[in-house]
Protein backbone atom coordinates (compact mmCIF):
# COMPACT_ATOMS: atom_id res chain seq x y z
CA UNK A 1 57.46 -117.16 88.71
CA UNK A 2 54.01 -117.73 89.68
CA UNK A 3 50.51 -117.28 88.22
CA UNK A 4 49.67 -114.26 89.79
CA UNK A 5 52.82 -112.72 89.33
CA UNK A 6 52.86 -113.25 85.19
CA UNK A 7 51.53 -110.67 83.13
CA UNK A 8 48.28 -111.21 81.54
CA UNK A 9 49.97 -111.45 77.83
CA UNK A 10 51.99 -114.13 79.34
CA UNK A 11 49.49 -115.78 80.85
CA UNK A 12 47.30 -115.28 77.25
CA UNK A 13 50.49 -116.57 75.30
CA UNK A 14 50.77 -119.57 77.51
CA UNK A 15 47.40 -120.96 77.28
CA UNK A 16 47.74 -120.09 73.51
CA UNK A 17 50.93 -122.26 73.28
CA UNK A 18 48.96 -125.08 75.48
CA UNK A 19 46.18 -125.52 72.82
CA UNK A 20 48.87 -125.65 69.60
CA UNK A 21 52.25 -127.56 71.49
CA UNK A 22 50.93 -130.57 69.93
CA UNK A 23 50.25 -129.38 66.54
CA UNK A 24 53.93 -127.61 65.92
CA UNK A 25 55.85 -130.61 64.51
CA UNK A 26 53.28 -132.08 62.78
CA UNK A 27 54.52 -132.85 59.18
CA UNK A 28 53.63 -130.36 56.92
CA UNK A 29 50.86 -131.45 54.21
CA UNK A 30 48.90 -133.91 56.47
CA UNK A 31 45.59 -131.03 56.53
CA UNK A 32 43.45 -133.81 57.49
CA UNK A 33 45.10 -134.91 60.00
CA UNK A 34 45.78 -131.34 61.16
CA UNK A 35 41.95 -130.07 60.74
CA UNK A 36 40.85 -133.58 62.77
CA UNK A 37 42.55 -132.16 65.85
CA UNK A 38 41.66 -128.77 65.17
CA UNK A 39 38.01 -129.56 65.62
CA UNK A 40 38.88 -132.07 68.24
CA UNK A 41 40.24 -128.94 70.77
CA UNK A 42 37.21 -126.77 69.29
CA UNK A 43 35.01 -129.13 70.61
CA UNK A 44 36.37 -128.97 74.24
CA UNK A 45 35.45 -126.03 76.57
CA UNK A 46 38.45 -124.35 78.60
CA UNK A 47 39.28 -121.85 81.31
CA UNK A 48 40.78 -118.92 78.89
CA UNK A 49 42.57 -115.78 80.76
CA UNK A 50 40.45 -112.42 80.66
CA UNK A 51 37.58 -113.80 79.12
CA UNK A 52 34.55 -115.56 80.46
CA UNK A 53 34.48 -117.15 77.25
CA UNK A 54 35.01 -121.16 77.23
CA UNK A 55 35.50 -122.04 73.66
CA UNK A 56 37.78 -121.34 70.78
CA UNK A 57 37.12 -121.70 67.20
CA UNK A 58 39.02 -124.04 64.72
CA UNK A 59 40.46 -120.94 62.75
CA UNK A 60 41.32 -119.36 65.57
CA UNK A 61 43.70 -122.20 66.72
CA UNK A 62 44.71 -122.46 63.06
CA UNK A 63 45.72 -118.57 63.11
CA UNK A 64 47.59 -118.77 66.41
CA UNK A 65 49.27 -122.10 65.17
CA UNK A 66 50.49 -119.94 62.07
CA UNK A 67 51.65 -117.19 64.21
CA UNK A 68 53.89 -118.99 66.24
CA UNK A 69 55.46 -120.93 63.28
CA UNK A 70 56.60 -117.03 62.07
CA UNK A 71 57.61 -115.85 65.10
CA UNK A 72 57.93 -117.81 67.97
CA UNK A 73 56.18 -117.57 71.59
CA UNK A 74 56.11 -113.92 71.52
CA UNK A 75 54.33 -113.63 68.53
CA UNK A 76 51.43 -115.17 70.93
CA UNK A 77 51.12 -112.51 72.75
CA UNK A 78 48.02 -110.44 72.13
CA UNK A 79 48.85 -107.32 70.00
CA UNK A 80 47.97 -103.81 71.27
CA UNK A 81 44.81 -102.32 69.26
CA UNK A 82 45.38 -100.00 66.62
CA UNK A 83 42.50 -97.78 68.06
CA UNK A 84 43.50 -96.88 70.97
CA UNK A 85 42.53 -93.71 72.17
CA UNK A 86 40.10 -93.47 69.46
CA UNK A 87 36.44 -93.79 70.33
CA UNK A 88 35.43 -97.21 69.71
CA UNK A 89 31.66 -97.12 70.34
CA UNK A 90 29.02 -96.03 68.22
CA UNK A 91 26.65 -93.49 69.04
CA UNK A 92 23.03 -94.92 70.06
CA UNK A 93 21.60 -92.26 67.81
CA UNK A 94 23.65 -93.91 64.54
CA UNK A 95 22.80 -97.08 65.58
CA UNK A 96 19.13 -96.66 65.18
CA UNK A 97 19.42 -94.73 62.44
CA UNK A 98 21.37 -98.30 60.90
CA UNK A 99 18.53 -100.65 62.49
CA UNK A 100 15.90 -98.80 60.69
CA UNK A 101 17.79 -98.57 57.16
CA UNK A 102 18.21 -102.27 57.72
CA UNK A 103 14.37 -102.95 58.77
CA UNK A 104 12.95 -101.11 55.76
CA UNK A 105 16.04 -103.04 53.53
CA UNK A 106 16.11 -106.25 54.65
CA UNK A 107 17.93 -107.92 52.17
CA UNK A 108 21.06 -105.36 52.05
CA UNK A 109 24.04 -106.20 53.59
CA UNK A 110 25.96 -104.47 55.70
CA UNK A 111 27.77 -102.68 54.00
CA UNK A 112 24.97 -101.22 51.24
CA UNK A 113 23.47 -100.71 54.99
CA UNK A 114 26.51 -98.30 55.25
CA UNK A 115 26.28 -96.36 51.90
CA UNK A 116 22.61 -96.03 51.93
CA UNK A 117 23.53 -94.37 55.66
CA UNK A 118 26.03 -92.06 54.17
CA UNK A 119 24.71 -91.51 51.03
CA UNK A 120 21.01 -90.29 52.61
CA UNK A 121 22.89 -87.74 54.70
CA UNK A 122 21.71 -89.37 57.82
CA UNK A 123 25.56 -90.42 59.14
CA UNK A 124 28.21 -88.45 58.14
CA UNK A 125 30.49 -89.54 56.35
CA UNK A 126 33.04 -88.60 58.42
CA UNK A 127 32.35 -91.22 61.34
CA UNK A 128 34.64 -94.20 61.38
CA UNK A 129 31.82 -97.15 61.45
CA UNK A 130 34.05 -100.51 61.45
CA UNK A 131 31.39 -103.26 59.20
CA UNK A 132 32.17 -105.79 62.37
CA UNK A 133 30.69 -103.52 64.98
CA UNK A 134 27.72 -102.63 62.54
CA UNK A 135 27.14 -105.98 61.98
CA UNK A 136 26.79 -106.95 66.31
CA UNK A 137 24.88 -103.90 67.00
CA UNK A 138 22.40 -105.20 63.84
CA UNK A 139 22.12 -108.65 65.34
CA UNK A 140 21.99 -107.54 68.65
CA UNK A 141 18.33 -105.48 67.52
CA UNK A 142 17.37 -108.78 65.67
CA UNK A 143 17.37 -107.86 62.38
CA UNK A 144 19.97 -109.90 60.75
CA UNK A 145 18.63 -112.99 59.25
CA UNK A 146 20.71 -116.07 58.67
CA UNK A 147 21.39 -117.10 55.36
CA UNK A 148 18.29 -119.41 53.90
CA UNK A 149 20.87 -122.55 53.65
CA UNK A 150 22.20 -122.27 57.10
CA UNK A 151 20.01 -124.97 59.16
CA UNK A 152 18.79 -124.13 62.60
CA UNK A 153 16.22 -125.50 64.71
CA UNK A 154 15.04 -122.23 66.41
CA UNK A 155 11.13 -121.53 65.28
CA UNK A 156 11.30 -117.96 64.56
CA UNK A 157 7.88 -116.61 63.21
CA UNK A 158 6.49 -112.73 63.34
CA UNK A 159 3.47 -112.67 64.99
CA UNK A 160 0.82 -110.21 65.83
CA UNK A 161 -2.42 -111.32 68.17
CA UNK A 162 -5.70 -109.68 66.83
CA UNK A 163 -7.36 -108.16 70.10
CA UNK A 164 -6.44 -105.87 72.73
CA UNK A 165 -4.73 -106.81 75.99
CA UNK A 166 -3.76 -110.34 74.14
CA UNK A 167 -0.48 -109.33 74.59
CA UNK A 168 1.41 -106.60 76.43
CA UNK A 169 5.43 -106.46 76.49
CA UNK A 170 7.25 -104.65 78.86
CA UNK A 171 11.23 -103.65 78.72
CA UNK A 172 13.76 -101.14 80.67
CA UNK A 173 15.39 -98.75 78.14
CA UNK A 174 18.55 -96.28 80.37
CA UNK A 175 17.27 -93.00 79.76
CA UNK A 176 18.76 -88.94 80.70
CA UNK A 177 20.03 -87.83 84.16
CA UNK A 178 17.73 -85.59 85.77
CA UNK A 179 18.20 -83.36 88.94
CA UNK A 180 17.27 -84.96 92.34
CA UNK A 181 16.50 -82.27 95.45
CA UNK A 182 17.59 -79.83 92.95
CA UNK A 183 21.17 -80.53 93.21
CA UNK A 184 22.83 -84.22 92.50
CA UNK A 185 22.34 -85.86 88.90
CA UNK A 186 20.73 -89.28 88.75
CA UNK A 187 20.39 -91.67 85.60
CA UNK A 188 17.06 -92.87 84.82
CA UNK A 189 15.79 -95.76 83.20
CA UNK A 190 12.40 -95.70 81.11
CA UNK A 191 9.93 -98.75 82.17
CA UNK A 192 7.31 -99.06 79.72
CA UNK A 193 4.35 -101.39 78.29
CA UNK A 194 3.10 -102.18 74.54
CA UNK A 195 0.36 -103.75 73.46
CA UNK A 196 0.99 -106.29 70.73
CA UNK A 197 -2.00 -106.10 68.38
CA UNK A 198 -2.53 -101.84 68.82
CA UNK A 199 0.70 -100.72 69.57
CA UNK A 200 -0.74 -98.67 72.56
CA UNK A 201 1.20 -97.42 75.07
CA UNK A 202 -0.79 -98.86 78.34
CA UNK A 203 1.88 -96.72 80.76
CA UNK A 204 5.17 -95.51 80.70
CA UNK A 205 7.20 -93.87 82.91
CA UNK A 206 11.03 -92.93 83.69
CA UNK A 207 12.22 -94.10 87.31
CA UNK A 208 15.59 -93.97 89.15
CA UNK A 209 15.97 -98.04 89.10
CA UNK A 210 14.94 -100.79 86.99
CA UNK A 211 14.26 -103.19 89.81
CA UNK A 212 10.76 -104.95 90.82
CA UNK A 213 9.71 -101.62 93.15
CA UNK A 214 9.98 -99.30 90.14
CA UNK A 215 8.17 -101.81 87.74
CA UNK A 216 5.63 -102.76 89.64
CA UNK A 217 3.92 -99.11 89.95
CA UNK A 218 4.08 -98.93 85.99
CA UNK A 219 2.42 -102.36 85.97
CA UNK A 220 0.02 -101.03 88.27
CA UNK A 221 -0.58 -97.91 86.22
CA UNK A 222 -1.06 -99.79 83.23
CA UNK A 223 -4.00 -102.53 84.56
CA UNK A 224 -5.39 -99.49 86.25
CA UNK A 225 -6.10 -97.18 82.68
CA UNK A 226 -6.09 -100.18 80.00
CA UNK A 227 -7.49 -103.03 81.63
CA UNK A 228 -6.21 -106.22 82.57
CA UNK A 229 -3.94 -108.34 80.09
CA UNK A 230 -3.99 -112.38 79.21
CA UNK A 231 -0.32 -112.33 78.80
CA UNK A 232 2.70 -110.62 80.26
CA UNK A 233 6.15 -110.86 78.30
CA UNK A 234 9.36 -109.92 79.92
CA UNK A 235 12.94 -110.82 79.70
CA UNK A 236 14.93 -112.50 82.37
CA UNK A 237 16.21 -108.93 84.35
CA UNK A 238 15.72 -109.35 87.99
CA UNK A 239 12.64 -107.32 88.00
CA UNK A 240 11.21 -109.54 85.68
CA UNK A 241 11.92 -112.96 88.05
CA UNK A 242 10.86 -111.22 90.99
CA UNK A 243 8.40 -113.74 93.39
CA UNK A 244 6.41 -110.22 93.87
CA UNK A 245 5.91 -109.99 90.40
CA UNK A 246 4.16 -113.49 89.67
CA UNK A 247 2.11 -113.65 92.66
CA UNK A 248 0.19 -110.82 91.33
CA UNK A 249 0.05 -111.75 87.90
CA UNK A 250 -1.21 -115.24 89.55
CA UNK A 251 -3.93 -112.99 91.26
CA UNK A 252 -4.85 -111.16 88.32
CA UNK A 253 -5.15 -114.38 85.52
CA UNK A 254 -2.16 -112.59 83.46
CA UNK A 255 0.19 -115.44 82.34
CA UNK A 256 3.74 -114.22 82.69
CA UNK A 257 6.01 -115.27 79.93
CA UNK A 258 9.87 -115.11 79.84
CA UNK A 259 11.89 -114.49 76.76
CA UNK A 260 14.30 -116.58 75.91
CA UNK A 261 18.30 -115.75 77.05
CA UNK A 262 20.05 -114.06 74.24
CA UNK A 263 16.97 -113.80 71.64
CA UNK A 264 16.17 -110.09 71.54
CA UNK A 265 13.69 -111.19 68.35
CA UNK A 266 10.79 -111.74 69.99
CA UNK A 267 10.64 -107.99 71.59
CA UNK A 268 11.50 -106.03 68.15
CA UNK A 269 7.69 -104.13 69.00
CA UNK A 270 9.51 -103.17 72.26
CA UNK A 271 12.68 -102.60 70.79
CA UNK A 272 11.51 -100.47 68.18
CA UNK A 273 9.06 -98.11 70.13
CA UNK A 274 12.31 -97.70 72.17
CA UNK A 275 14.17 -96.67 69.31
CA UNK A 276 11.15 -93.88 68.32
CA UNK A 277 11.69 -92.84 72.20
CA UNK A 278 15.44 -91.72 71.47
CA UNK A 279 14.80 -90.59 67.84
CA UNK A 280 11.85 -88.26 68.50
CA UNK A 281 11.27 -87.36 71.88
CA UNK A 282 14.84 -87.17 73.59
CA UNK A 283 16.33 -84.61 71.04
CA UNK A 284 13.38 -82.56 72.07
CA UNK A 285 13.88 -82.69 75.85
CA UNK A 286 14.71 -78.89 77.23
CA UNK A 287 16.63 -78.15 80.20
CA UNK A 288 13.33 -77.77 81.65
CA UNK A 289 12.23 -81.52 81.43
CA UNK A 290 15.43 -82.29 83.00
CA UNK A 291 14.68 -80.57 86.13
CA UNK A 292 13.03 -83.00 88.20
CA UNK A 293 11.93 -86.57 87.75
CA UNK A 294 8.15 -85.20 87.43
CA UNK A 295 8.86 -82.52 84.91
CA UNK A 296 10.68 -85.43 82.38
CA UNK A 297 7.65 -87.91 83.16
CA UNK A 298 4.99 -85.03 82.68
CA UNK A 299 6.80 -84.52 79.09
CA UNK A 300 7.19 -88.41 78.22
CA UNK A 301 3.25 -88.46 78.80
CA UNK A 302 2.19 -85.60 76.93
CA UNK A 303 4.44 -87.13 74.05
CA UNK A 304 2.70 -90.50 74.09
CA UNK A 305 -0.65 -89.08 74.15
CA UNK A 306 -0.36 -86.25 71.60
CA UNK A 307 2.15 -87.57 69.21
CA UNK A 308 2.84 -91.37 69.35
CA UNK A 309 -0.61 -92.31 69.71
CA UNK A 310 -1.89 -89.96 67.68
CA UNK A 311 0.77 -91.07 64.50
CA UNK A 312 -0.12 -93.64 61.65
CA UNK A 313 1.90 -96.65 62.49
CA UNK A 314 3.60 -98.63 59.51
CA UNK A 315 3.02 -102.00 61.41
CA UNK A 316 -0.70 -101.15 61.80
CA UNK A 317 -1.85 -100.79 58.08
CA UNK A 318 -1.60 -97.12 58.66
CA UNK A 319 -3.52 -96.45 61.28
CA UNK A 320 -3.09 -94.94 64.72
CA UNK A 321 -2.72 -96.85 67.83
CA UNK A 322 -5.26 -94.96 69.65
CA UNK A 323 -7.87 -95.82 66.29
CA UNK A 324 -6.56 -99.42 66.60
CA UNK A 325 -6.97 -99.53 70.70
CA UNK A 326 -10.62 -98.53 69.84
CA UNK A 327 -11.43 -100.80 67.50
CA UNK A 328 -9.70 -103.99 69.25
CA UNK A 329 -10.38 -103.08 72.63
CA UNK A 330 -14.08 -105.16 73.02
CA UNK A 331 -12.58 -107.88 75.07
CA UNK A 332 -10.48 -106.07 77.32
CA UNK A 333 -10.89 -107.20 80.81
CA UNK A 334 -11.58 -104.40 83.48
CA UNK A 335 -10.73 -104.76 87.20
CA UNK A 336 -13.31 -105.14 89.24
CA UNK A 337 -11.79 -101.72 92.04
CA UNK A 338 -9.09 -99.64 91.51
CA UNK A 339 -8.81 -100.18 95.39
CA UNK A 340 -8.56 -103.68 95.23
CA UNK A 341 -6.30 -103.90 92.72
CA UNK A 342 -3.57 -101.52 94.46
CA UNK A 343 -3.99 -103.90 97.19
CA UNK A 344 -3.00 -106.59 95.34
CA UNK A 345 0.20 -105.02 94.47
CA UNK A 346 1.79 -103.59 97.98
CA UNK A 347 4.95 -105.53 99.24
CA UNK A 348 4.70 -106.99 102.37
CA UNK A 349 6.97 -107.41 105.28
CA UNK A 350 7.62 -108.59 108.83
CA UNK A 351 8.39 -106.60 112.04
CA UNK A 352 8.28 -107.28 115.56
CA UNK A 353 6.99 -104.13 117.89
CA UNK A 354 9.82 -102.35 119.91
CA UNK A 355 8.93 -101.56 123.52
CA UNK A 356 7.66 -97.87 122.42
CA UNK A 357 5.42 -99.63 120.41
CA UNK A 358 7.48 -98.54 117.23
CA UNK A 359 8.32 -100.51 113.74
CA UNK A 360 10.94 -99.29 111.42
CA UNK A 361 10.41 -99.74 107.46
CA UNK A 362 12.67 -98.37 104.86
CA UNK A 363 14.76 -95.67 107.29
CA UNK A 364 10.94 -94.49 108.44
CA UNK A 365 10.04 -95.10 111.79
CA UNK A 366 6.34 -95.66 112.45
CA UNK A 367 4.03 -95.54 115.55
CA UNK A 368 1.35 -98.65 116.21
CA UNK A 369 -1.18 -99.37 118.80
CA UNK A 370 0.05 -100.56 122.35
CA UNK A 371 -1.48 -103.84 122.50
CA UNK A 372 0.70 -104.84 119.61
CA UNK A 373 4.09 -104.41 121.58
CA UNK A 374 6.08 -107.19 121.46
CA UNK A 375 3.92 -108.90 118.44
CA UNK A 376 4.96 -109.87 114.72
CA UNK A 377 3.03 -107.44 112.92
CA UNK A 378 2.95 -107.79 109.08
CA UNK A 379 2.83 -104.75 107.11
CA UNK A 380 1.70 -104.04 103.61
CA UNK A 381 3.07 -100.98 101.93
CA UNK A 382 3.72 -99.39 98.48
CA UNK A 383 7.54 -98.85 98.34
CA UNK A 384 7.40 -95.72 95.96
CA UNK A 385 5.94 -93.79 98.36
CA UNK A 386 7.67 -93.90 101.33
CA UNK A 387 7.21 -92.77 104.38
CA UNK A 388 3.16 -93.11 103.58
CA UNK A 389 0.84 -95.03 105.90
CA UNK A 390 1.46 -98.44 106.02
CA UNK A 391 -1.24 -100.85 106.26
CA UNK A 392 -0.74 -103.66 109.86
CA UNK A 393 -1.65 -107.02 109.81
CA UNK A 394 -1.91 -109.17 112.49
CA UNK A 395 -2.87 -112.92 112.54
CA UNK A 396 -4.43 -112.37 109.12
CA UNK A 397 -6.54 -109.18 110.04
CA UNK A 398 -5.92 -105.68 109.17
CA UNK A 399 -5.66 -103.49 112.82
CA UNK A 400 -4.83 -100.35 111.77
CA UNK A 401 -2.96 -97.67 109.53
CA UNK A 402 0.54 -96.96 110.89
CA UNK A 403 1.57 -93.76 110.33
CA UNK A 404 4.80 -91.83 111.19
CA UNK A 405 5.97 -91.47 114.74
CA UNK A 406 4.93 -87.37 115.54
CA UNK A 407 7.66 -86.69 117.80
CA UNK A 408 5.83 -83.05 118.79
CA UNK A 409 2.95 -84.60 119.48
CA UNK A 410 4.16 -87.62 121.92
CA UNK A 411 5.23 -84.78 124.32
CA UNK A 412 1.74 -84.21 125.43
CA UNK A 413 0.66 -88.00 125.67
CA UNK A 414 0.58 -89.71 129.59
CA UNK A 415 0.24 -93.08 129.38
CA UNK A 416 -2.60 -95.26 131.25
CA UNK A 417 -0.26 -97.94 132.72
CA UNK A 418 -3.66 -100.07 133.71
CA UNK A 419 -4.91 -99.85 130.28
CA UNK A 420 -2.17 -99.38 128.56
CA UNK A 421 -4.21 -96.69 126.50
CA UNK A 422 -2.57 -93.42 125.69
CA UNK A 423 -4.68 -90.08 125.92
CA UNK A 424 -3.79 -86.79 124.75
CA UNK A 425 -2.51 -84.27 127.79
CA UNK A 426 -4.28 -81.38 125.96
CA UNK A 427 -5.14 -80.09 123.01
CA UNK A 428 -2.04 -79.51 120.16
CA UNK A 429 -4.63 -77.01 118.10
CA UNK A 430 -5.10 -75.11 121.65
CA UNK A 431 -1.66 -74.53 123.27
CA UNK A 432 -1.69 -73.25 126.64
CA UNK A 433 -1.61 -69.30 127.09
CA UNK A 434 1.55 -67.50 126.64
CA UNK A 435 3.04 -64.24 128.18
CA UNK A 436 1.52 -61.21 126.30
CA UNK A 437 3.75 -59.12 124.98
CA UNK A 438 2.18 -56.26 126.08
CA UNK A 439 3.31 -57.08 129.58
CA UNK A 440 6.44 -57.38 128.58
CA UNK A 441 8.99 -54.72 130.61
CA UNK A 442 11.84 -53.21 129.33
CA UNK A 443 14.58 -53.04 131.34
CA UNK A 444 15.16 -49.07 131.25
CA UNK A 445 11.70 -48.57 132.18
């Protein structure tokens, strides 16, 4: 029988058996000797069926050791859950509910975490919430603190910078479905900024993908009403690593820091205003806001301005982040023109000019001037609004605006072969004369 054709308990069992054949005969009350190899195979990283996993803990080898003593190879095999069919997942609702109770708590554990839940009224009672899963959806949201005499050499500090635009994070949060052309369902995500020291919302806004063409717009949006920031802090999502992305915080001065892999603690501002997000604003979203992508960005907005600013925020003494925006805000740095700074962040591309003097750019095919067919032409666009006028570059100059090709209109344009100028046949706004319809004769007259 080979590989492939073994089921994946058997292949499980097997590499199960692999890590322990060694240990089965040893004598019975040598522990040292036993725990000494344990740790030896713990140390070791391996290629373990259905998991991307590479390591296996000295307990675990010590349980699967144990099972096989009681009841052979089969015993090996990995058990079917208990659970099944059962929903295993806990609602994102509950789960912030637990993250808070834990934040304003810090030192309960996870199970007073649980009764305090229960008891308040705020989970019922009747949801199954297994301590394990509680416990990896608590350290996953960074509040679960290591015991005091675990070592560790990770620096963890809270911090808070003093001024304005010190600091902004950004994060992508999945959000509702909404209705696209009034028919199909798409998920959105929510892209949004924070200010460290004010807690000020600089722009938010829900878009159909989380990648560097959505985030860049919110960016945009954000420099554009609340100046320009010092510092940029973003995890390691694609959007966040894009080339696009740190040329024009290069251009701008903003110093673009990653988080590190796996260490959600340093984004608990982000995390939590995310948390407020789903807590207050999405149970009030009406059929209504759902309708379009506009109608649930219009709401998001009028949310952040007349509620979340307006609110006294715990982590800001009690006041508001609009009060603290306008008290910290002295040192904010402005950019110099809104046109200027757009510029800085359109994409950019290469195309070489088809014999109709014609580029294509996203599905949209766009018209250029003759004396650039058969050129590299680079063009500089804003991908959220497609279809737009595109900006062409060539050698390092701007030549013109592309806009779409008008096929109406190229049905009344001769060409000047000499020049190779086009020239409108006639006027489109003064079509030639039609047949009246008062001459018109009907056939029985």
């Amino acid at each position: 029988m080979t590989e492939q054709s073994q089921s994946p308990e058997t292949q499980i069992a097997l590499f199960r058996y692999g890590l322990i054949a060694d240990l089965i005969h040893l004598p019975r009350g040598k522990g040292s000797r036993l725990y000494a190899k344990l740790r030896e195979k713990a140390a070791l990283e391996y290629t373990i069926p259905g998991t991307h996993r590479t390591r296996v803990e000295v307990e675990t080898i010590r349980d699967w050791l144990g099972q096989y003593r009681r009841g052979g190879f089969d015993a090996l095999k990995p058990k079917p859950r208990s659970d099944i069919g059962a929903c295993r997942s806990i609602p994102q609702e509950v789960v912030d509910v637990l993250v808070s109770l834990k934040e304003e708590h810090p030192s309960y554990s996870v199970a007073m975490v649980l009764d305090e839940a229960r008891r308040s009224g705020r989970v019922s009672s009747e949801l199954a919430l297994p301590p394990a899963t509680v416990h990896r959806h608590l350290s996953r949201a960074g509040v679960m603190s290591k015991p005091a005499e675990e070592p560790t050499s990770k620096d963890r500090r809270h911090f808070a910078f003093e001024k304005a635009g010190e600091l902004w994070m950004s994060d992508v949060m999945h959000g509702p479905a909404v209705s696209v052309d009034g028919r199909r369902k798409r998920k959105t995500y929510l892209i949004a900024l924070i200010d460290d020291a004010t807690r000020m919302i600089p722009f938010a806004a829900f878009a159909l993908s989380e990648n560097t063409s959505a985030f860049l717009p919110v960016l945009q949006q954000a420099i554009l009403r609340r100046g320009i920031p010092k510092r940029l802090y973003v995890d390691n999502g694609s959007a966040f690593r894009s080339h696009h992305l740190a040329l024009c915080c290069a251009k701008l001065g903003i110093t673009l820091i990653h988080a590190r892999a796996y260490q959600p603690q340093g984004k608990g501002k982000q995390e939590r205003w995310f948390r407020t997000v789903r807590m207050q604003l999405m149970p009030q979203l009406a059929q209504a806001d759902l309708s379009s992508l506009d109608s649930l960005n219009r709401r998001l907005w009028a949310w952040v301005e007349g509620e979340y600013h307006q609110t006294p925020h715990r982590g800001l003494a009690g006041m508001t982040p609009f009060d603290a925006w306008a008290s910290r805000s002295d040192e904010v740095r402005l950019p110099d023109d809104a046109a200027t700074t757009r510029e800085l962040f359109l994409f950019e591309q290469k195309r070489k000019v088809q014999r109709d003097r014609t580029i294509s750019l996203s599905g949209v095919v766009y018209e250029v001037d003759t004396s650039l067919v058969g050129e590299t032409v680079t063009l500089r666009f804003d991908p959220s609004r497609r279809g737009r006028p595109v900006d062409v570059y060539f050698k390092g100059r701007k030549i013109e605006q592309a806009k779409r090709v008008d096929l109406y209109a190229n049905c009344f344009v001769r060409r000047d072969h000499t020049t190779k100028a086009l020239h409108p046949d006639r006027r489109l706004d003064n079509p030639p004369a039609g047949l009246p319809l008062r001459d018109l004769k009907r056939e029985d007259d």
